[in-house]
Protein backbone atom coordinates (compact mmCIF):
# COMPACT_ATOMS: atom_id res chain seq x y z
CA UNK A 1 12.65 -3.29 -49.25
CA UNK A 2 11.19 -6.59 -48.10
CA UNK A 3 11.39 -7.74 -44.95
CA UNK A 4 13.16 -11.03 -44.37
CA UNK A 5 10.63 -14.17 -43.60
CA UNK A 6 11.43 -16.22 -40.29
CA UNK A 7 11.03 -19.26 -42.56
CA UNK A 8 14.81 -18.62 -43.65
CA UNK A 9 16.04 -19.33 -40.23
CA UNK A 10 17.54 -22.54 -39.21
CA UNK A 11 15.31 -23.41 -36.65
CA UNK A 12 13.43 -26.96 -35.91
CA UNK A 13 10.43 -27.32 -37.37
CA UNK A 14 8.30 -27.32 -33.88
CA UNK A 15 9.56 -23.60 -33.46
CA UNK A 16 8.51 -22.74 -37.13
CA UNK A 17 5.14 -24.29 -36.59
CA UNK A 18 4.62 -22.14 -33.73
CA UNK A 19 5.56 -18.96 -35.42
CA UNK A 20 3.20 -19.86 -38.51
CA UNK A 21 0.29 -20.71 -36.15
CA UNK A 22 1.03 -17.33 -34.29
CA UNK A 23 1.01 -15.32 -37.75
CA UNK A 24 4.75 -14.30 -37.42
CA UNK A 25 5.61 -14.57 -41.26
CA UNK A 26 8.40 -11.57 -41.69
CA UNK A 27 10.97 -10.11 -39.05
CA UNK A 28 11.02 -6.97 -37.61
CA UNK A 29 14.39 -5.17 -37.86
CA UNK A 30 15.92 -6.23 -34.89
CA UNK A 31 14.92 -9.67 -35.05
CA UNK A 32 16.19 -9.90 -38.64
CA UNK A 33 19.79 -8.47 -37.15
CA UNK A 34 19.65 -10.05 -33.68
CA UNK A 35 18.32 -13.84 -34.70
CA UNK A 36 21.14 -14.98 -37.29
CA UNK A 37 24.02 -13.90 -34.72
CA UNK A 38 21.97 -15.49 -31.82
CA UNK A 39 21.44 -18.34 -32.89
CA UNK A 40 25.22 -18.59 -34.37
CA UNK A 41 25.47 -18.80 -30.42
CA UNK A 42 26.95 -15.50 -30.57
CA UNK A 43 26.66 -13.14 -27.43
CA UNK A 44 24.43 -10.23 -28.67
CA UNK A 45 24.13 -6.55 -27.75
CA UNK A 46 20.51 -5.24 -28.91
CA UNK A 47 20.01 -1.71 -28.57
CA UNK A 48 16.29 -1.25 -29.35
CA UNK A 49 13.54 0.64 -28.24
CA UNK A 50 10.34 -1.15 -26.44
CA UNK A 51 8.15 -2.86 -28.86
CA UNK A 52 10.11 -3.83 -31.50
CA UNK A 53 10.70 -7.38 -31.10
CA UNK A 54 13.39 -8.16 -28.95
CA UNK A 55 11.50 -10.61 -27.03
CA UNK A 56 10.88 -13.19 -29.64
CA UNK A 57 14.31 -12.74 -30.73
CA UNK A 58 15.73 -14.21 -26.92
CA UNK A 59 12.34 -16.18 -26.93
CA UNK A 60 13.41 -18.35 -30.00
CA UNK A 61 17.27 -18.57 -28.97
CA UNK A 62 16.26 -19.83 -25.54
CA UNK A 63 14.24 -22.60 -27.18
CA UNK A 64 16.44 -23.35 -30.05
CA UNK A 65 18.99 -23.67 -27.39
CA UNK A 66 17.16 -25.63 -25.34
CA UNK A 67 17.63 -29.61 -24.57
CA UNK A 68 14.65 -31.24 -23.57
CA UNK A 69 15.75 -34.28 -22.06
CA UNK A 70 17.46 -32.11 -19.60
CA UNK A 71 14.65 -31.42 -17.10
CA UNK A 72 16.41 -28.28 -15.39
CA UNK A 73 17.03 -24.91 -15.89
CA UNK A 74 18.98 -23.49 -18.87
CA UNK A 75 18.07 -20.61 -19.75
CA UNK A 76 17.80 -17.69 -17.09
CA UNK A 77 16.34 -13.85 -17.88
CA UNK A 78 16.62 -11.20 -16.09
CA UNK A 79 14.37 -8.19 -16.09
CA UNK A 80 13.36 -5.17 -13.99
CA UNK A 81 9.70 -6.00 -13.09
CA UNK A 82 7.05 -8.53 -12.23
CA UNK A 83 4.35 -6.94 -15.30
CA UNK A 84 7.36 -7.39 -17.75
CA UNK A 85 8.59 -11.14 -16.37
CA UNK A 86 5.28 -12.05 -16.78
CA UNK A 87 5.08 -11.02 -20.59
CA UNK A 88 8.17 -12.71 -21.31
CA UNK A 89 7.04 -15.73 -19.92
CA UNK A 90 3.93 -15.68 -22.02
CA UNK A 91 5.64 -14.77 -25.12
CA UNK A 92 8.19 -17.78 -24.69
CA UNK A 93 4.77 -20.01 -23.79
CA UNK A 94 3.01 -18.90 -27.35
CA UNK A 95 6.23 -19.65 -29.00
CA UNK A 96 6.78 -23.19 -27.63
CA UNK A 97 3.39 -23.81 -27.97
CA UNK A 98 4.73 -26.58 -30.47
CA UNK A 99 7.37 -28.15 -28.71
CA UNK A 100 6.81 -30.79 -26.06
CA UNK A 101 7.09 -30.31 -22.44
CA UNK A 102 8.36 -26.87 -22.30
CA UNK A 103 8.21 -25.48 -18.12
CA UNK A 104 8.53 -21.37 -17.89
CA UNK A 105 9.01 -20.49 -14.59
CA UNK A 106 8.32 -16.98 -13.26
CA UNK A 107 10.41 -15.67 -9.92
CA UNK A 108 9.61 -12.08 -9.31
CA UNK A 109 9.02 -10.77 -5.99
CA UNK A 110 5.33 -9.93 -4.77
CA UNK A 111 4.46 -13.64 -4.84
CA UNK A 112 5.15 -16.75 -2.44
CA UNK A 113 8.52 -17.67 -1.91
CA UNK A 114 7.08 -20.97 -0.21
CA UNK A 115 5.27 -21.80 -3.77
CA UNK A 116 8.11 -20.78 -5.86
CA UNK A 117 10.63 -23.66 -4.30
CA UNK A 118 7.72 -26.02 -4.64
CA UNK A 119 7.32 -25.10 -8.55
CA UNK A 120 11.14 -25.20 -8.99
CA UNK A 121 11.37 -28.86 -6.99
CA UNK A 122 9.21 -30.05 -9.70
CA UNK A 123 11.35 -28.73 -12.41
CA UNK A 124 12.08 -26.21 -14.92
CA UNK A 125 13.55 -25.32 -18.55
CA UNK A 126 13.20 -21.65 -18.64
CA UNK A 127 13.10 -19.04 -15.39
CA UNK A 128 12.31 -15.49 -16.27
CA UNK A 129 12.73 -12.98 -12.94
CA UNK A 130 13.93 -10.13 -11.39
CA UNK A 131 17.27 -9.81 -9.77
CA UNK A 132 16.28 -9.15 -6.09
CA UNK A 133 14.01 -12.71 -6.22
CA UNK A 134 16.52 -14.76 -8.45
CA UNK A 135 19.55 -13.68 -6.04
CA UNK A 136 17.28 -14.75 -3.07
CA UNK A 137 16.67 -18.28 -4.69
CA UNK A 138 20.32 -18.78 -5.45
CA UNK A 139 21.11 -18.11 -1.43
CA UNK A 140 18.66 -20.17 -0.04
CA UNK A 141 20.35 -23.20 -3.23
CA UNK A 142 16.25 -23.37 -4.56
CA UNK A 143 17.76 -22.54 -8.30
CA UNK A 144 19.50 -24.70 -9.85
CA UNK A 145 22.00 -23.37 -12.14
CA UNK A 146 24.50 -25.63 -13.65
CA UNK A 147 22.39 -26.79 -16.41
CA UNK A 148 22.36 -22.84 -17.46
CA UNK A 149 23.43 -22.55 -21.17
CA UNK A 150 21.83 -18.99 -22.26
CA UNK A 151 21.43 -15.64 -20.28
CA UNK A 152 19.07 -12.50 -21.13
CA UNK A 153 19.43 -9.16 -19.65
CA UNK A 154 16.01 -7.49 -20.31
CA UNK A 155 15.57 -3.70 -20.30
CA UNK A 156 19.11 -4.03 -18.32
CA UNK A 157 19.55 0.29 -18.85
CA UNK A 158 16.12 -0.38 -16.29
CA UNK A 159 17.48 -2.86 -14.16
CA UNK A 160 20.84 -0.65 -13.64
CA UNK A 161 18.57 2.66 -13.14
CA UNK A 162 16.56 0.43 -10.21
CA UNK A 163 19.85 -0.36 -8.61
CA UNK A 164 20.36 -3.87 -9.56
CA UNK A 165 23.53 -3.68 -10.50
CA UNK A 166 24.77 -5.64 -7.43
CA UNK A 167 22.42 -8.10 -7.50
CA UNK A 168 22.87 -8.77 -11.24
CA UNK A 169 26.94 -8.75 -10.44
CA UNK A 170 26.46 -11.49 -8.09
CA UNK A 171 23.96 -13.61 -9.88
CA UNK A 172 26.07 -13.17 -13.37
CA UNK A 173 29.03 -14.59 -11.33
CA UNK A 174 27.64 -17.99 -10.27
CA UNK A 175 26.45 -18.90 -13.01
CA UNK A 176 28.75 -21.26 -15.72
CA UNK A 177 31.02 -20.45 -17.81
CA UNK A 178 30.86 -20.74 -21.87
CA UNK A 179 27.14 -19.41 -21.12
CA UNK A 180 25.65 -17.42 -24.21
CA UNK A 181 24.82 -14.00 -23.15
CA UNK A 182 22.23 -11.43 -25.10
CA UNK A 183 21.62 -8.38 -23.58
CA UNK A 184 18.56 -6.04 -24.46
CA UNK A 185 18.84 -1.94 -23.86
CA UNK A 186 16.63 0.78 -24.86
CA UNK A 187 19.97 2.72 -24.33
CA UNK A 188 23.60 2.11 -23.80
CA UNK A 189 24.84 3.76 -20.86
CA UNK A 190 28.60 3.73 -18.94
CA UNK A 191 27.25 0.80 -17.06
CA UNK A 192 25.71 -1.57 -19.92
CA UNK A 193 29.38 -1.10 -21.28
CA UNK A 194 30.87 -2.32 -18.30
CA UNK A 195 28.52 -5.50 -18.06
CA UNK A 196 29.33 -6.29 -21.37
CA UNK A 197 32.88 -6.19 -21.15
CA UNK A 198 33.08 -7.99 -17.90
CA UNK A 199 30.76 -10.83 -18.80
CA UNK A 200 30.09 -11.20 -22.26
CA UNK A 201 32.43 -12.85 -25.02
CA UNK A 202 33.30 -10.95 -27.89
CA UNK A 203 29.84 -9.76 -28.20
CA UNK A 204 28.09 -8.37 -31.50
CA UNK A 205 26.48 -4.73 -31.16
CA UNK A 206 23.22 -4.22 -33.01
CA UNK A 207 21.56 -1.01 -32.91
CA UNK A 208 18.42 -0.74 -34.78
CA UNK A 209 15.81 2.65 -34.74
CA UNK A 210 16.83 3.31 -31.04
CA UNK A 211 13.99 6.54 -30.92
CA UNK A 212 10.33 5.47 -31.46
CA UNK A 213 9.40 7.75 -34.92
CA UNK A 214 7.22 10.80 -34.14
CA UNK A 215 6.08 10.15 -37.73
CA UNK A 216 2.76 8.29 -36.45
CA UNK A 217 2.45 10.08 -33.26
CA UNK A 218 0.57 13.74 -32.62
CA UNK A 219 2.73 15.96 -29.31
CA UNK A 220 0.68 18.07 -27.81
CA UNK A 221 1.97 20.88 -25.32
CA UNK A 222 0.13 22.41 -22.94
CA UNK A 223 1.51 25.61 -20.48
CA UNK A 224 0.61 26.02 -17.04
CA UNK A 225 1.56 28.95 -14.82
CA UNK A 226 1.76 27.25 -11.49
CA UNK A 227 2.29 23.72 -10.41
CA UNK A 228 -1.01 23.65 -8.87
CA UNK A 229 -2.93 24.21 -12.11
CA UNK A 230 -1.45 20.70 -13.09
CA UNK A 231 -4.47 18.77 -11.52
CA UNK A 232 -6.80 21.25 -13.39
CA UNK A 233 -5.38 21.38 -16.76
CA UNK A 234 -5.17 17.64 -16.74
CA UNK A 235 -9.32 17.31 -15.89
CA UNK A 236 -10.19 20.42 -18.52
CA UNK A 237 -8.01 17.61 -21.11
CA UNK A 238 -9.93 14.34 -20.14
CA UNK A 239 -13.07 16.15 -19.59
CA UNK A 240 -12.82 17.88 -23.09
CA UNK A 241 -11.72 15.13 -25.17
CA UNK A 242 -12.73 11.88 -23.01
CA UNK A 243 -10.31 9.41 -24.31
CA UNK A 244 -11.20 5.55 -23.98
CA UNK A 245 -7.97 5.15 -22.64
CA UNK A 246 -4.92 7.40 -21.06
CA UNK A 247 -1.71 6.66 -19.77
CA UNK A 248 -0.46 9.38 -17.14
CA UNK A 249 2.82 9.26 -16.63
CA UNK A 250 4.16 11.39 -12.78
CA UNK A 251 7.90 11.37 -11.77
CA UNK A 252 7.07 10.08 -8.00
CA UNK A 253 4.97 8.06 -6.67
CA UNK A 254 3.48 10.93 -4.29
CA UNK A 255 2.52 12.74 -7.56
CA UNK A 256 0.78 9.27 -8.95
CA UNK A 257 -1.16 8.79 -5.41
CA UNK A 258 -2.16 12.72 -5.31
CA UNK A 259 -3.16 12.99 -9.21
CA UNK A 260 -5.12 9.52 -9.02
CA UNK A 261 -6.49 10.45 -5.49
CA UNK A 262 -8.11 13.99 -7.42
CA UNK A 263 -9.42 12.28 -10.34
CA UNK A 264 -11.08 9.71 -8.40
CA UNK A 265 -12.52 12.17 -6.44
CA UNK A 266 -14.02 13.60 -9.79
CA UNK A 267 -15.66 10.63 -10.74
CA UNK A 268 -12.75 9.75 -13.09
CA UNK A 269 -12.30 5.57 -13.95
CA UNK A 270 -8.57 6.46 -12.56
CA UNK A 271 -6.30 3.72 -10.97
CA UNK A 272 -2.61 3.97 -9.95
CA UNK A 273 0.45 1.98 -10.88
CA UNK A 274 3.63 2.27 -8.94
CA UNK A 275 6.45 0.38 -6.93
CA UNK A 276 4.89 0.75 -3.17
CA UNK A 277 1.30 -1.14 -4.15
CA UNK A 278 1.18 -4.77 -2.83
CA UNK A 279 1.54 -6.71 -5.49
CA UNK A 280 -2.23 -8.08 -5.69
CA UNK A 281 -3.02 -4.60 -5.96
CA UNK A 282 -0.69 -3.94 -9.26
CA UNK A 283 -1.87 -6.76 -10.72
CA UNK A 284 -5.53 -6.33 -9.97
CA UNK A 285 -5.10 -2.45 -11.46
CA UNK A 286 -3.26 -3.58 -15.01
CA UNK A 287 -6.06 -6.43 -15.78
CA UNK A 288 -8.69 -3.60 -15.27
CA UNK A 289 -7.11 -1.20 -17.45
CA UNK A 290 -6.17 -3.51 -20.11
CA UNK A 291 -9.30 -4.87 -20.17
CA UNK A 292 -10.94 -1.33 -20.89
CA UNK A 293 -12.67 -1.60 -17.19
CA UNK A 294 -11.28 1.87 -16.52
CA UNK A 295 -10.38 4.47 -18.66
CA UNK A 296 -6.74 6.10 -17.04
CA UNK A 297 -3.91 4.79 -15.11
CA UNK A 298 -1.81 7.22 -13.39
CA UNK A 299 1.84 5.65 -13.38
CA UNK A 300 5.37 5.85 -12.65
CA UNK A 301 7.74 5.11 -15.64
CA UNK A 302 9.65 2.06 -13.41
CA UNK A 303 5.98 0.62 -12.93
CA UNK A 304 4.61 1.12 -16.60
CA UNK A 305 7.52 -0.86 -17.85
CA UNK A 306 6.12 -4.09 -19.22
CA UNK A 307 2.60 -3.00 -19.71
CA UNK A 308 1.57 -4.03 -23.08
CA UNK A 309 -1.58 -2.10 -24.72
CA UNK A 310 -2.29 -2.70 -28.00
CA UNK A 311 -4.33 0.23 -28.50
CA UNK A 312 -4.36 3.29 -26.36
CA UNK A 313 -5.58 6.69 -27.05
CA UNK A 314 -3.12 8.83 -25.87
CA UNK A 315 0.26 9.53 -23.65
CA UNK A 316 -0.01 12.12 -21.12
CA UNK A 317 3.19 13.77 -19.44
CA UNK A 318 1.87 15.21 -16.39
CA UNK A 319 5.59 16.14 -15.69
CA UNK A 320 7.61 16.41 -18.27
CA UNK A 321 10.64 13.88 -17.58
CA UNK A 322 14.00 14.67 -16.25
CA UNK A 323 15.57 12.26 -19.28
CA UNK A 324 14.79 12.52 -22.76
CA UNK A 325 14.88 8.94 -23.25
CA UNK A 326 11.83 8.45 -21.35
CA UNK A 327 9.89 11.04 -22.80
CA UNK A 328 10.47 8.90 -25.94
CA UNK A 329 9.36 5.79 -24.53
CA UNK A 330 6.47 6.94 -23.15
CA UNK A 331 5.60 8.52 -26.50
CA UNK A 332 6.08 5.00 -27.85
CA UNK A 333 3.31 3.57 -25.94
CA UNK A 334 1.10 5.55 -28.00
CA UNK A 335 1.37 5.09 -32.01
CA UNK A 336 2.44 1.28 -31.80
CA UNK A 337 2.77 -0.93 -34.97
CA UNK A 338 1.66 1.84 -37.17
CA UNK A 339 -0.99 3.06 -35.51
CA UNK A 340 -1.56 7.22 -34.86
CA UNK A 341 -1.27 8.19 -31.50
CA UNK A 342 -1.46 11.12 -29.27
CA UNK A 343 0.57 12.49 -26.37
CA UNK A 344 -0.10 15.85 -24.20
CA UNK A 345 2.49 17.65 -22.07
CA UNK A 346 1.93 19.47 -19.57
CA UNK A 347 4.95 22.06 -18.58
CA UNK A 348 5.76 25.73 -17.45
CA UNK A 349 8.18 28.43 -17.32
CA UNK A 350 10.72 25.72 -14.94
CA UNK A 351 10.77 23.30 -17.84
CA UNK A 352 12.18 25.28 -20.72
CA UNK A 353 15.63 23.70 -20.42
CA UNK A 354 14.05 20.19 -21.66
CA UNK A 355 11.61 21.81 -23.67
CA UNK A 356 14.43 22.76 -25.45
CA UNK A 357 16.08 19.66 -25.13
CA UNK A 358 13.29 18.11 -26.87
CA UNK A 359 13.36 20.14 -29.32
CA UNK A 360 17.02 19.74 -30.32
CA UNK A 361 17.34 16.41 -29.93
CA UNK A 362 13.89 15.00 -32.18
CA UNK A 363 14.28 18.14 -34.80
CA UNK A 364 11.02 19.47 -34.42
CA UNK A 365 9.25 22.50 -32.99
CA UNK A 366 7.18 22.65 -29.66
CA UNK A 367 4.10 23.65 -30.52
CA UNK A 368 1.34 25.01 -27.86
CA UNK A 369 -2.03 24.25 -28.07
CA UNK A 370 -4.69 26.17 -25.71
CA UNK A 371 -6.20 24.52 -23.00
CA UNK A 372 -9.89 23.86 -23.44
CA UNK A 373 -12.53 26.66 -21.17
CA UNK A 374 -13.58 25.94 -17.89
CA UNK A 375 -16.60 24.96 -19.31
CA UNK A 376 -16.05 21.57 -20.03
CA UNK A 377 -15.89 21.05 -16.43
CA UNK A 378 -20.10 20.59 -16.46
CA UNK A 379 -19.21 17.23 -18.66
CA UNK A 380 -19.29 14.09 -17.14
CA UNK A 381 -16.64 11.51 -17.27
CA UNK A 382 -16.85 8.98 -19.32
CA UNK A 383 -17.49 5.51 -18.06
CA UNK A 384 -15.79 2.23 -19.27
CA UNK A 385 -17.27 0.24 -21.85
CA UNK A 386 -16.60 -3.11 -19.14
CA UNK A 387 -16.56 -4.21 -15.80
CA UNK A 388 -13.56 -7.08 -14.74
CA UNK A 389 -14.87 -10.18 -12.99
CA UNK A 390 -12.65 -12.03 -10.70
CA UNK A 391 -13.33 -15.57 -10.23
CA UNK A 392 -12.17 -17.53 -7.03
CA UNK A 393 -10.68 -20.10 -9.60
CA UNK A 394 -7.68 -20.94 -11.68
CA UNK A 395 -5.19 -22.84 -13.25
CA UNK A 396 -5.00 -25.00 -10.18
CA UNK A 397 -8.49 -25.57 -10.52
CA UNK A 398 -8.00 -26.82 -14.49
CA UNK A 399 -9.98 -23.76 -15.43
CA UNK A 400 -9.50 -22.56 -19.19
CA UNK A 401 -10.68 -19.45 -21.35
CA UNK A 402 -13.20 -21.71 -22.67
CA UNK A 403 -15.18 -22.81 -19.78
CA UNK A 404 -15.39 -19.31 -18.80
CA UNK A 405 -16.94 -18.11 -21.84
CA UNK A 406 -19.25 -21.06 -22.26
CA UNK A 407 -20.46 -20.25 -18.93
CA UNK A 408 -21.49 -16.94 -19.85
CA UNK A 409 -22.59 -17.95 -23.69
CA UNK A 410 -24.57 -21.24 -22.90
CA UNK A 411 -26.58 -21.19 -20.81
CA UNK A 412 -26.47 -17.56 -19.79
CA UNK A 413 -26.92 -16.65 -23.02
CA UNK A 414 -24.65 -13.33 -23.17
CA UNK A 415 -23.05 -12.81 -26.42
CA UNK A 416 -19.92 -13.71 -26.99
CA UNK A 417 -19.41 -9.75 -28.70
CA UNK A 418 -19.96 -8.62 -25.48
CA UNK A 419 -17.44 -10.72 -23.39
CA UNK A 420 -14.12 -9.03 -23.31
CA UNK A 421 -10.35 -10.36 -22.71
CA UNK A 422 -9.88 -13.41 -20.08
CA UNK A 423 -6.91 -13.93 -18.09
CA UNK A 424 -6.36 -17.17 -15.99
CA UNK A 425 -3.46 -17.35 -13.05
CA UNK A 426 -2.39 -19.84 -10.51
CA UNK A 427 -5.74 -19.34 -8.07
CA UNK A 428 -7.64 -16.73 -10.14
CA UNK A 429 -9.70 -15.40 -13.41
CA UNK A 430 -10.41 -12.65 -14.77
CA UNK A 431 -13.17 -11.86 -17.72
CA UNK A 432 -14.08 -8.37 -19.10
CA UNK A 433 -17.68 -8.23 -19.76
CA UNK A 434 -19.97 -5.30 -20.81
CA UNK A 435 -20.76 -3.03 -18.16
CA UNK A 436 -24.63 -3.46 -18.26
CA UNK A 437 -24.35 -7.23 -18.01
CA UNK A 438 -21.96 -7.45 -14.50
CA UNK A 439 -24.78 -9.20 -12.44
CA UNK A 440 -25.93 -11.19 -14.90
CA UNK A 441 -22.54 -12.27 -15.62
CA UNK A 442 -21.93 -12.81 -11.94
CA UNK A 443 -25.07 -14.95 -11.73
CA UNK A 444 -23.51 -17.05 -14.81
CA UNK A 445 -19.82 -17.71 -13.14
CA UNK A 446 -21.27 -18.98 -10.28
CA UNK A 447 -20.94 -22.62 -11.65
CA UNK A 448 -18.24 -23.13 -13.60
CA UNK A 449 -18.01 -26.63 -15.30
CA UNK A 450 -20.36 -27.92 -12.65
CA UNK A 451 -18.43 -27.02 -9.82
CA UNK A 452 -19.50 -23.11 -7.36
CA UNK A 453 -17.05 -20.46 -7.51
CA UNK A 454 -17.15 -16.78 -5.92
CA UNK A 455 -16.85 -13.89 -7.92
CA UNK A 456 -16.94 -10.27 -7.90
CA UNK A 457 -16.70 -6.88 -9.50
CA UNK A 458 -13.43 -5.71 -9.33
């Protein structure tokens, strides 16, 4: 069966220039469902799992529904962390890359409240942020929301799990009436159904392949005897197969600190990823394992929401979770768009009820595979492939992709092969280079379209 072509959607031409120029040609499932009712200005229910569109799908209403000559706020979206504001935001960027004068706005916590108010006094179309930052805004009066004509609940099953539900009670409230409303969900809990029948109108339900297939995807469980071999059989694992790139996935974020503090400890590229790291910190830690400058993050599920990999080697439940929906979604980070993936599970005699549950629920059979001998422990880890350079320069500073690479092409004479992803913020860069070329790719940022900059190895 074909898949429909986003070229049979009534949109203006500048948002169907942008799609072409981005290679979207076809719709995924959801977007094929969601996109004719949206933009019908229809309130939408999308129950979908992570990855399968939904963003473009609120993206393109959000612009279709936008009126330029109205230099304020309309469209407000709502989701449960800074990593995943900041994707939307760059996803609604590519897409308007075609229309004129388009302002995204991020408000998450973690940054400057002070620069925030400044950015918003200058004006806005579209604010993506989480509840506890947008609420703040609204009490001090910084956000201006009369003007707002289309609201997105992101991952809202997330944002109710993180105990938002206040927040996103009180922020729903002030805003206008006869508002369009589209709310995303992985899954539909008691309190999505709530939401929707307090705030939206009439809305449409779409449901589309709500469990990631295991059709693509290799499970892999492991059995421990004690809790304290967990550590162990998680080394023997890397050691033995030395993937390029792992996700670990811990319940707490004592068990992410512990398990990343061992690792490193072994030599082990390991970084952590959870809710109590200063922000600079989380940031820093996702550019470096996106850009392949270390191998494994160690993460809790709440953090690792929003983290976008296009490629990673395999999925590993250090604890096997206390909800089966989340041992599907972290499965789904592995095996994306197609792809074959891997995930290892680690469990014992404690964790036969959700074994079980597993089981039952995905119709297949657990099947254990041995732990590799204590002699892979004489291996040595593997090291990345790059290094991450941080540059003491920006957006502010009119710094783009290009002059970075030129930098280290031109005159340095690196190869472009061998420069890796580059990612400009407010104040900062980042560039992934190879791993035997650091200082000379340190000596080559130090002027920067004629102007010094500091950088350094992450």
């Amino acid at each position: 069966m074909s898949k429909p072509a986003f070229a049979t959607l009534n949109l203006p031409e500048a948002l169907q220039t942008s799609l072409a120029s981005l290679g979207f040609q076809t719709m995924t499932p959801v977007q094929a469902q969601v996109l004719p009712l949206a933009l019908a200005k229809r309130d939408v229910i999308a129950k979908a799992k992570t990855g399968s569109g939904k963003t473009v799908s609120f993206g393109l209403t959000a612009l279709n529904n936008l009126n330029n000559d109205i230099f304020s706020p309309q469209t407000l979206a709502l989701c449960p962390t800074r990593e995943l504001a900041d994707q939307i935001a760059e996803v609604i960027r590519q897409l308007a890359r075609s229309t004129s004068n388009v302002k995204v706005l991020t408000l998450t916590g973690g940054s400057s409240v002070r620069a925030q108010i400044s950015s918003l006094e200058k004006g806005s179309h579209i604010i993506v942020g989480t509840p506890g930052r947008i609420e703040d805004h609204l009490a001090r009066g910084t956000l201006k929301i009369a003007q707002i004509n289309t609201l997105v609940l992101d991952e809202a099953d997330r944002m109710l799990q993180m105990g938002f539900q206040e927040s996103i009670d009180r922020i729903v409230e002030a805003l206008p009436e006869g508002k369009q409303t589209l709310l995303m969900s992985a899954t539909y809990p008691e309190e999505i159904h709530s939401i929707a029948k307090k705030y939206m109108n009439s809305p449409e339900m779409v449901s589309v392949d709500t469990t990631h297939s295991m059709d693509t995807i290799e499970q892999h469980f492991y059995r421990i005897q004690r809790q304290q071999d967990r550590v162990h059989a998680l080394k023997l694992l890397l050691l033995n197969f030395q993937p390029a790139s792992a996700l670990v996935f811990c319940n707490t974020k004592v068990s992410v600190n512990e398990v990343t503090r061992s690792l490193q400890e072994c030599r082990f590229a390991a970084i952590p990823l959870h809710g109590d790291l200063e922000q600079k910190d989380r940031d820093q830690n996702l550019i470096r394992f996106t850009n392949q400058s270390c191998n494994i993050m160690v993460a809790t599920d709440v953090a690792a929401r929003g983290i976008d990999i296009e490629k990673l080697d395999v999925v590993i439940n250090y604890e096997l979770s206390k909800e089966l929906e989340v041992h599907i979604h972290r499965s789904g980070r592995t095996g994306r768009a197609g792809e074959t993936g891997v995930v290892w599970t680690l469990f014992n005699d404690s964790d036969q009820y959700r074994i079980e549950q597993l089981e039952n629920s995905l119709h297949f059979k657990v099947k254990e595979y041995t732990l590799p001998g204590d002699h892979v422990l004489k291996a040595q880890p593997a090291k990345p492939p790059t290094v991450t350079l941080e540059i003491n320069a920006g957006k502010k500073h009119k710094i783009r992709p290009g002059d970075i690479l030129g930098a280290l092409t031109g005159e340095g004479e690196i190869d472009g092969q061998r420069v890796g992803k580059i990612k400009i913020v407010n104040t900062r860069s980042f560039v992934a280079v190879d791993r035997n070329l650091a200082s000379k790719a340190q000596q080559c940022l130090r002027k920067i379209k004629g102007r010094s900059f500091k950088t350094r190895v992450l």
